[in-house]
PDB file of N, CA and C in Angstrom:
ATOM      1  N   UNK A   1       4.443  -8.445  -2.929  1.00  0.00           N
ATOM      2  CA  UNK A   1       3.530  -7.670  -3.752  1.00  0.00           C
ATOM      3  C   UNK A   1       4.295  -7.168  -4.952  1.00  0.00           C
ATOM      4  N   UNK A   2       3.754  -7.437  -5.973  1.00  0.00           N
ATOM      5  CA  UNK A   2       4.672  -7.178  -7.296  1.00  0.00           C
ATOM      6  C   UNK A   2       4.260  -5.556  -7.620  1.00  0.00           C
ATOM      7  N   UNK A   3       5.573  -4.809  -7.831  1.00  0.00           N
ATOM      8  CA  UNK A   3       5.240  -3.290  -8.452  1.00  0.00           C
ATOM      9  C   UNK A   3       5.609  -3.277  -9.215  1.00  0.00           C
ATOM     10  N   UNK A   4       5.466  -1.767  -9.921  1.00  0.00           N
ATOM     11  CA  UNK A   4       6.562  -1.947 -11.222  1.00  0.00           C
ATOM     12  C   UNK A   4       8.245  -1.722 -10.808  1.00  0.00           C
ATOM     13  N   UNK A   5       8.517  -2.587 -11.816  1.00  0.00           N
ATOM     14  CA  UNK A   5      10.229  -2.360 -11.638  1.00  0.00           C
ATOM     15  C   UNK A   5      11.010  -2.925 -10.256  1.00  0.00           C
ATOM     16  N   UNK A   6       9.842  -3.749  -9.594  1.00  0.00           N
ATOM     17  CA  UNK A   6      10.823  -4.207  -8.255  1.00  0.00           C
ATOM     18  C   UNK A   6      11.185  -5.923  -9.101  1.00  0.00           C
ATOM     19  N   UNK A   7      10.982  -6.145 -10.114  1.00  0.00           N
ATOM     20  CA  UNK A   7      11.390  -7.726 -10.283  1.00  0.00           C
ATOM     21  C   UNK A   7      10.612  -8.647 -10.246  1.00  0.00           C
ATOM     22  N   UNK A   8       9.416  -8.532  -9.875  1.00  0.00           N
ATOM     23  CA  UNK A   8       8.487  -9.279  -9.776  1.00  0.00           C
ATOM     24  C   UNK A   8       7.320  -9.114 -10.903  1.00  0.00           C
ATOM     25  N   UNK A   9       6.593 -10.290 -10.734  1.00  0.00           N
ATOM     26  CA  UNK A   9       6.064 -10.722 -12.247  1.00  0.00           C
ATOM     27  C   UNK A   9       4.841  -9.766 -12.161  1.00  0.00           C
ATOM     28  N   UNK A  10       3.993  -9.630 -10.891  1.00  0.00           N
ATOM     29  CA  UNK A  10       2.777  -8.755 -11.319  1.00  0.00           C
ATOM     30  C   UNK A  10       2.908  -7.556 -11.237  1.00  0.00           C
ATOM     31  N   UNK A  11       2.495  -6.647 -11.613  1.00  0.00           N
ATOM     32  CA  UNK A  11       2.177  -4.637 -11.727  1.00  0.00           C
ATOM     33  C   UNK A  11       1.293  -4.791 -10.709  1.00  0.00           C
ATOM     34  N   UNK A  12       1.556  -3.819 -10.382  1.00  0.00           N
ATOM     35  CA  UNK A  12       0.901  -3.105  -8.832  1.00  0.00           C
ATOM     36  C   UNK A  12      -1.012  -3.051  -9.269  1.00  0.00           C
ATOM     37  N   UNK A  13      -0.977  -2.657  -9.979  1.00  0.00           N
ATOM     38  CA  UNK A  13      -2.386  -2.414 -10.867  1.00  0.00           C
ATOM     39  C   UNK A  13      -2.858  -4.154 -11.004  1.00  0.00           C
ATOM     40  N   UNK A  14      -2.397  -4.957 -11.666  1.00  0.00           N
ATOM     41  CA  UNK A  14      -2.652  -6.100 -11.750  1.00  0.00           C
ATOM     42  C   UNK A  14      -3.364  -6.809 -10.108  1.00  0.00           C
ATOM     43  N   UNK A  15      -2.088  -6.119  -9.343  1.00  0.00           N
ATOM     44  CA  UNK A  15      -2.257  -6.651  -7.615  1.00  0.00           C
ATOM     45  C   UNK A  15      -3.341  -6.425  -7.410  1.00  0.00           C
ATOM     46  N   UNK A  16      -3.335  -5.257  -7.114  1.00  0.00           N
ATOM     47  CA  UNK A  16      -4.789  -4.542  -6.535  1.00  0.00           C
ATOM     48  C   UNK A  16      -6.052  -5.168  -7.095  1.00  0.00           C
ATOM     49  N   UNK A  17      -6.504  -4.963  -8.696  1.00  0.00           N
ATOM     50  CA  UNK A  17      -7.012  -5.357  -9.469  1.00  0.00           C
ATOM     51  C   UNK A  17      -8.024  -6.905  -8.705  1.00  0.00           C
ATOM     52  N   UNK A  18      -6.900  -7.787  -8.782  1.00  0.00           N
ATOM     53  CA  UNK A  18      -7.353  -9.305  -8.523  1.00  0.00           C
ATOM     54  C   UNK A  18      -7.467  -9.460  -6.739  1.00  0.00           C
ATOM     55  N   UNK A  19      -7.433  -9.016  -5.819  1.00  0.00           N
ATOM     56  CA  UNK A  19      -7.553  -8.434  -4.247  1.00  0.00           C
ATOM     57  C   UNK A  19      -8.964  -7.684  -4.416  1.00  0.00           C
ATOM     58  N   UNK A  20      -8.844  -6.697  -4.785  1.00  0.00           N
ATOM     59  CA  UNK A  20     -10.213  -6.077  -4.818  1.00  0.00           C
ATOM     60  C   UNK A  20     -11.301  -6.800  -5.139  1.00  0.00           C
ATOM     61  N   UNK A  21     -10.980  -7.302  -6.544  1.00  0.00           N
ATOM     62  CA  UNK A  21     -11.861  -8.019  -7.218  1.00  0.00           C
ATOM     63  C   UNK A  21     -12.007  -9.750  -6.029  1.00  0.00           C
ATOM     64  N   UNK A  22     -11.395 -10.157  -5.384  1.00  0.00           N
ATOM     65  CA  UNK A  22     -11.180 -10.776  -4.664  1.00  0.00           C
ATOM     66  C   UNK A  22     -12.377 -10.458  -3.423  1.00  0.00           C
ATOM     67  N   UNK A  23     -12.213  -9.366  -2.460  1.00  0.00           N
ATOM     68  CA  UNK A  23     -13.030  -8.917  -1.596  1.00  0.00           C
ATOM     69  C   UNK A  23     -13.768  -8.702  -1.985  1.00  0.00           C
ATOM     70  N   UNK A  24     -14.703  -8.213  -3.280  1.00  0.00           N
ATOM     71  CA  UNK A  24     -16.029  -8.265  -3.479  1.00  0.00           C
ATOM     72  C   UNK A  24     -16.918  -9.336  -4.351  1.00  0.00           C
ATOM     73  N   UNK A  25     -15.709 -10.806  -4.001  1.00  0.00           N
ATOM     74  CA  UNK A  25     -16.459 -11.935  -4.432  1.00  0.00           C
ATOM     75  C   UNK A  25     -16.094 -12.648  -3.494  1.00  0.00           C
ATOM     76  N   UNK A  26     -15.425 -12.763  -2.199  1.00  0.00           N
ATOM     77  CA  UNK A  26     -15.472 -13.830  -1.426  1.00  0.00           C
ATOM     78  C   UNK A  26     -17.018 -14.110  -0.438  1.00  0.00           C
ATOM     79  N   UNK A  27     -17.154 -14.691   0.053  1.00  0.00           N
ATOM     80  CA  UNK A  27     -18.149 -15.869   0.265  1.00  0.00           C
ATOM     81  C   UNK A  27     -18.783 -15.157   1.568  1.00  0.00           C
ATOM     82  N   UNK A  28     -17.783 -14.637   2.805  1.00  0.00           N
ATOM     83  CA  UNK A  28     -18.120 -13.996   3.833  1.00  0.00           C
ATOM     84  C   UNK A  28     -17.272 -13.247   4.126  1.00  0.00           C
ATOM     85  N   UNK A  29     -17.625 -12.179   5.255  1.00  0.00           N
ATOM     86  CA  UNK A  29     -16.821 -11.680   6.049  1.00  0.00           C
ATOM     87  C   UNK A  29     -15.633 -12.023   6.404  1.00  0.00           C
ATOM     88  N   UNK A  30     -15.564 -12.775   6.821  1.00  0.00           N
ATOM     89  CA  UNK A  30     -14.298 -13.318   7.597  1.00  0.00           C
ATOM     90  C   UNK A  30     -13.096 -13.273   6.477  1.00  0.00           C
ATOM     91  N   UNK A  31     -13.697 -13.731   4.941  1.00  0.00           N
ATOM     92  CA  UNK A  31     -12.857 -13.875   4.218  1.00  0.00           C
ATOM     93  C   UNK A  31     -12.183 -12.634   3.329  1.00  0.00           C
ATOM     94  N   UNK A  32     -13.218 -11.448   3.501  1.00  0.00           N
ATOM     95  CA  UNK A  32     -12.644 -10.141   2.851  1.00  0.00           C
ATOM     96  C   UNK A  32     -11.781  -9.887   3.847  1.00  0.00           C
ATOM     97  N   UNK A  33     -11.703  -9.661   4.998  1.00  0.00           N
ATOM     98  CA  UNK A  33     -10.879  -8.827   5.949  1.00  0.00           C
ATOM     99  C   UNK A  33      -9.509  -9.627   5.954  1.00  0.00           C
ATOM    100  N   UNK A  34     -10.319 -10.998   5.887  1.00  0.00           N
ATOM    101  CA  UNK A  34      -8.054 -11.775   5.164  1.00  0.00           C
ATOM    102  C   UNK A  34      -7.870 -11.007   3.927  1.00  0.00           C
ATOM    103  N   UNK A  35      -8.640 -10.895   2.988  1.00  0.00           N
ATOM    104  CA  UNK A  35      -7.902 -10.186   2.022  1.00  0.00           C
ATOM    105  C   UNK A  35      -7.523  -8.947   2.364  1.00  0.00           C
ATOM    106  N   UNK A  36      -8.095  -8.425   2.799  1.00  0.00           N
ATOM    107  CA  UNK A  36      -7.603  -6.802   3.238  1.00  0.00           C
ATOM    108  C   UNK A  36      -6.467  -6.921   3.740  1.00  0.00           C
ATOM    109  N   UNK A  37      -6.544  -7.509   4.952  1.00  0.00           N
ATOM    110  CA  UNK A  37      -5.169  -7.426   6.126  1.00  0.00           C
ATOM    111  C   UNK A  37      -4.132  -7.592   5.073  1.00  0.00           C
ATOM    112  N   UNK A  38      -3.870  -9.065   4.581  1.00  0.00           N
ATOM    113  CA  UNK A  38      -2.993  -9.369   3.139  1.00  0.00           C
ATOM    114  C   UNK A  38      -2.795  -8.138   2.333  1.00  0.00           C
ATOM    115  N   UNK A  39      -3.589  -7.584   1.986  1.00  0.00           N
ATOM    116  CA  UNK A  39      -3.230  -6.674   1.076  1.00  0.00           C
ATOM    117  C   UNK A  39      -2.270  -5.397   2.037  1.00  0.00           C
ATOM    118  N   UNK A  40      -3.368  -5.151   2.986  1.00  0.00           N
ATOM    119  CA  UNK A  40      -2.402  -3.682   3.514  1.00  0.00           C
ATOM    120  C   UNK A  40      -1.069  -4.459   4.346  1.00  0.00           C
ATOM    121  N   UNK A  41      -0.742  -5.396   4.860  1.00  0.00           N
ATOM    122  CA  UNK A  41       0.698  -5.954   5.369  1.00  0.00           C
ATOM    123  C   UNK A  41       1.561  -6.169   4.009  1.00  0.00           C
ATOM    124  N   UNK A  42       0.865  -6.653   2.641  1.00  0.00           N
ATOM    125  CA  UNK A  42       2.188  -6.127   1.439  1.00  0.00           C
ATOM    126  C   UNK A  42       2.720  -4.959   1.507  1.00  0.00           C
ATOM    127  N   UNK A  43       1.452  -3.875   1.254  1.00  0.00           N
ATOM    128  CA  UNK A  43       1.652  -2.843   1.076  1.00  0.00           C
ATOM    129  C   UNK A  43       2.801  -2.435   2.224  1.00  0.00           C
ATOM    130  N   UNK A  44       2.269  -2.598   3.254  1.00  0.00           N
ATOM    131  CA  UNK A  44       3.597  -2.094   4.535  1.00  0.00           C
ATOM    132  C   UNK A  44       4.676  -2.727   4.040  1.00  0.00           C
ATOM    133  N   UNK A  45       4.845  -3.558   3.812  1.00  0.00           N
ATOM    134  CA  UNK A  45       5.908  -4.519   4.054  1.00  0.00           C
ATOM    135  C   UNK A  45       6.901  -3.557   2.611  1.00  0.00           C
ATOM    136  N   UNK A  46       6.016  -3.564   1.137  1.00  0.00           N
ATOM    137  CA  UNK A  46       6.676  -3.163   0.155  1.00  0.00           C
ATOM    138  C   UNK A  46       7.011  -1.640   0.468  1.00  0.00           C
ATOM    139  N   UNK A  47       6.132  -0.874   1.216  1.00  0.00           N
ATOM    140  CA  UNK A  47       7.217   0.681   1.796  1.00  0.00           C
ATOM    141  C   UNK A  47       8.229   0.732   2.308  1.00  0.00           C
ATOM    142  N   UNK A  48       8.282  -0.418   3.119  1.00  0.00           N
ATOM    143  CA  UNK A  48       9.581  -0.519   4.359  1.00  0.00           C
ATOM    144  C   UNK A  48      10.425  -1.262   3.268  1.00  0.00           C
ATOM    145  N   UNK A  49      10.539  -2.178   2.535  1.00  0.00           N
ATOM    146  CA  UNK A  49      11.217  -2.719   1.459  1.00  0.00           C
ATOM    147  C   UNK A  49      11.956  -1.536   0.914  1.00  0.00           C
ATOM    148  N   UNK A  50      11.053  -0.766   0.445  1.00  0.00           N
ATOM    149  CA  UNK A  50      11.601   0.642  -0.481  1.00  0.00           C
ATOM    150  C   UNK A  50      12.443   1.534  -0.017  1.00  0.00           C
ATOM    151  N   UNK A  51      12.269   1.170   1.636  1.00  0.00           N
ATOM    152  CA  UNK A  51      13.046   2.253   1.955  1.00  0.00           C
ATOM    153  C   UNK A  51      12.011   4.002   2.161  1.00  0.00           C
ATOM    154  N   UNK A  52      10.990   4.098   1.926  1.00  0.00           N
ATOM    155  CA  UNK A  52       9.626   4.797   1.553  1.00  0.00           C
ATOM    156  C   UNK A  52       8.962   5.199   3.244  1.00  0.00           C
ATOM    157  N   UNK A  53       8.908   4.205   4.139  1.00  0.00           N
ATOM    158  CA  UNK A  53       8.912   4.282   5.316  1.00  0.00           C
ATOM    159  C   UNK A  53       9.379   3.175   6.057  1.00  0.00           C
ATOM    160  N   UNK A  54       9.718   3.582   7.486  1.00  0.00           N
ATOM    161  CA  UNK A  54      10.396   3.126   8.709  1.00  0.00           C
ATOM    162  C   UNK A  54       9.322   3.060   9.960  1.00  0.00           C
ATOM    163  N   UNK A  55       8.022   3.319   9.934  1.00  0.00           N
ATOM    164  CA  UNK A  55       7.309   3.420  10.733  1.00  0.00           C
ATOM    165  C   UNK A  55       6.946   1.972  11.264  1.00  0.00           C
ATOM    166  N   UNK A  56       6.909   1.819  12.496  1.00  0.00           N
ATOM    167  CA  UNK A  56       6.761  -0.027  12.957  1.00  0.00           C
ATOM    168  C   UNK A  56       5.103  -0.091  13.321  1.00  0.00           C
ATOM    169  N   UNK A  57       4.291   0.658  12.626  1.00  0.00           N
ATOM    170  CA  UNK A  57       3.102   0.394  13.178  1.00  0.00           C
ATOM    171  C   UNK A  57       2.435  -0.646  11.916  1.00  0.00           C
ATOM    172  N   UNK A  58       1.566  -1.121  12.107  1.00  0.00           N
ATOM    173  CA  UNK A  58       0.659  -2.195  11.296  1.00  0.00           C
ATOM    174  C   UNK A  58       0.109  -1.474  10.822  1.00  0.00           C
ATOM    175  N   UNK A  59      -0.916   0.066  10.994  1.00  0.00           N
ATOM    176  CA  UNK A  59      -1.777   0.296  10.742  1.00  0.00           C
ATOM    177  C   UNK A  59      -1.283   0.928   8.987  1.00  0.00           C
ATOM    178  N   UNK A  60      -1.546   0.979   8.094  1.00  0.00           N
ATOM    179  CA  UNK A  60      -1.529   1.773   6.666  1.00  0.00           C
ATOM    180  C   UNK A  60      -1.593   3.133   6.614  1.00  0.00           C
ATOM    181  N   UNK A  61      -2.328   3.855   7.403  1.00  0.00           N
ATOM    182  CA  UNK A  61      -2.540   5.404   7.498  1.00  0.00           C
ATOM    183  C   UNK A  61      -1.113   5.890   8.401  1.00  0.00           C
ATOM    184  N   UNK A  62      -0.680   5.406   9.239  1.00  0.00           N
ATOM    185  CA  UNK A  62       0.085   5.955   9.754  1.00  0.00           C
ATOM    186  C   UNK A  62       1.271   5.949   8.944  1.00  0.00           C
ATOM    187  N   UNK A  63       1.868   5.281   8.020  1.00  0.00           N
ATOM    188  CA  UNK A  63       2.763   5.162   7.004  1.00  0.00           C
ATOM    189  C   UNK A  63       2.551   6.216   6.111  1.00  0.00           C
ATOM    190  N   UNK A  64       1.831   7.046   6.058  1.00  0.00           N
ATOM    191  CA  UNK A  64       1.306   7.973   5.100  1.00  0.00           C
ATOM    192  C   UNK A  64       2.608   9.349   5.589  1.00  0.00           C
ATOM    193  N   UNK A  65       2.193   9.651   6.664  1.00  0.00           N
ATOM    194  CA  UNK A  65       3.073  10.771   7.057  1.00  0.00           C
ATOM    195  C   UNK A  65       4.744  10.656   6.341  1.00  0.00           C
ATOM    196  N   UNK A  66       4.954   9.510   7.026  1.00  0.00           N
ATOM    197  CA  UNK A  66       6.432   9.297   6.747  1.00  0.00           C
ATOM    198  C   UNK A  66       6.721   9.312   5.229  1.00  0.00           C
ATOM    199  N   UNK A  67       5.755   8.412   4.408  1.00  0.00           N
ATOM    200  CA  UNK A  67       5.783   8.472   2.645  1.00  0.00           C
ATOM    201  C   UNK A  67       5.690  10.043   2.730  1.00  0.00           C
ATOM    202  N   UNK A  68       5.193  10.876   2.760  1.00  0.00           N
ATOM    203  CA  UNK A  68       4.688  12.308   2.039  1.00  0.00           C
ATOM    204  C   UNK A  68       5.881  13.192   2.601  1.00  0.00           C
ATOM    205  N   UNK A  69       6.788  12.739   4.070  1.00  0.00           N
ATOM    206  CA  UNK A  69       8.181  14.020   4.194  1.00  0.00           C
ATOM    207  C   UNK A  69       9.171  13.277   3.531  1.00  0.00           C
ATOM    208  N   UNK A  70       8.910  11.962   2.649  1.00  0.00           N
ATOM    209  CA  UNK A  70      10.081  11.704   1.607  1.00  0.00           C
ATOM    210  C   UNK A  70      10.048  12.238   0.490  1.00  0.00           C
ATOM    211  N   UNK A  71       8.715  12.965  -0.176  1.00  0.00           N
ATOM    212  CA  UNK A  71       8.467  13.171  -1.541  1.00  0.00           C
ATOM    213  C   UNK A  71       9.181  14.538  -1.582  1.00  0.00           C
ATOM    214  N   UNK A  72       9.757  14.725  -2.616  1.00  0.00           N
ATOM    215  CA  UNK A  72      10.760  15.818  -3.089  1.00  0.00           C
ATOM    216  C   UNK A  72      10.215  17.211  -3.788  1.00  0.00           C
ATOM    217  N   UNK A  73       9.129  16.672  -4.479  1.00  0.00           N
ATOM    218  CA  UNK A  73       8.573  17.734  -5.551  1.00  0.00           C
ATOM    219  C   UNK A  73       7.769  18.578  -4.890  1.00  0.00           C
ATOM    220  N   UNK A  74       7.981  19.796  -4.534  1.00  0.00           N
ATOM    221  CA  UNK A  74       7.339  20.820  -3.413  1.00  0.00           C
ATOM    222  C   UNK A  74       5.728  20.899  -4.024  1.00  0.00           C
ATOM    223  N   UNK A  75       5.402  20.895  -5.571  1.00  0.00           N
ATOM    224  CA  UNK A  75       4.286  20.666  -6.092  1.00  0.00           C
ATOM    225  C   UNK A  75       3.206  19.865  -5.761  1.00  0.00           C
ATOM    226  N   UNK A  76       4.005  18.862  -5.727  1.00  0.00           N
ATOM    227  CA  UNK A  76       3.540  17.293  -5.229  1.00  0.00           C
ATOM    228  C   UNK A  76       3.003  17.315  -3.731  1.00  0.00           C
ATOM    229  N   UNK A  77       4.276  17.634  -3.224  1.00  0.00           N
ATOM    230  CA  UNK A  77       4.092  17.237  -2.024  1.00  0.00           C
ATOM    231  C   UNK A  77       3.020  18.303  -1.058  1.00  0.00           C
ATOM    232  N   UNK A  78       2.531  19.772  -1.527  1.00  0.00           N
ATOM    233  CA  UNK A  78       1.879  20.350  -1.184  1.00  0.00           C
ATOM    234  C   UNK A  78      -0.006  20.157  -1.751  1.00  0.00           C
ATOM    235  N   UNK A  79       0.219  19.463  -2.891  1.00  0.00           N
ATOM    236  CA  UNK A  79      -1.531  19.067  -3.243  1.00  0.00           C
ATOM    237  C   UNK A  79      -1.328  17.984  -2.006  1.00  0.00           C
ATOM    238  N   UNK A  80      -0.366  17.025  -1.962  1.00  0.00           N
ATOM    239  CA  UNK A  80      -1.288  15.994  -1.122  1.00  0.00           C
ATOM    240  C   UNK A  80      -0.870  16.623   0.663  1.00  0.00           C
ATOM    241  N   UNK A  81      -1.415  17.131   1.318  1.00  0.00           N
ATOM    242  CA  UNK A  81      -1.011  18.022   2.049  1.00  0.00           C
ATOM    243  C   UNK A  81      -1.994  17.529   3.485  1.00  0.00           C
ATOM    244  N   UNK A  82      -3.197  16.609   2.700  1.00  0.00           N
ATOM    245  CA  UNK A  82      -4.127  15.909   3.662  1.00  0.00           C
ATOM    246  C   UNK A  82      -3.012  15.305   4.738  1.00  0.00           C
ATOM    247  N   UNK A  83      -1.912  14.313   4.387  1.00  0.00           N
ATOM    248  CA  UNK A  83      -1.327  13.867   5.378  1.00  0.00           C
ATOM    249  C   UNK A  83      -0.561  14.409   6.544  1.00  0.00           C
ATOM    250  N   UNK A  84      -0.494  15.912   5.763  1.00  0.00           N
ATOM    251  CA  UNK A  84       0.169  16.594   7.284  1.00  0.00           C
ATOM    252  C   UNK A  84      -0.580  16.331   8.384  1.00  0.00           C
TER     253      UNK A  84
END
C-alpha cells in the first residue's frame, strides 16, 4: 500500500481513492468484500511495517488501541480518546 514517504509510487489518498471507488463499482458482493479484506490486510500489514502496531489480530479495529498509546501529542491523543 503506497503512503506518503514510504517509497512507493501511490499516496495513501490516491489508494483509498481507487479501492473505494472500486467497491462501489464492482459487479457483486463477493467482489467488494475482496476489495475490502485487500484493503484492510494493507492497511495492517503497512502499521506493523511502521512499526505503528504489533497486534497479531486480522481484525482493523483492534489495531486502533495500540496506534493511539503510540501517539505522543497529549492534544492529539486525548480528542481521539474513542479508542480507549
Amino acid at each position: 500500500m503506497g503512503l506518503p514517504g514510504d517509497g512507493r509510487s501511490a499516496s495513501l489518498g490516491a489508494v483509498v481513492h481507487d479501492q473505494i471507488n472500486e467497491i462501489l463499482t464492482a459487479a457483486d458482493s463477493r467482489q467488494q468484500i475482496h476489495v475490502m479484506s485487500t484493503f484492510v490486510n494493507q492497511t495492517i500489514q503497512t502499521l506493523r511495517d511502521r512499526g505503528l502496531s504489533d497486534s497479531p489480530s486480522d481484525f482493523l479495529l483492534d489495531h486502533a488501541p495500540v496506534v493511539h498509546r503510540k501517539i505522543n501529542n497529549a492534544k492529539l491523543k486525548n480528542r481521539l480518546n474513542v479508542v480507549q
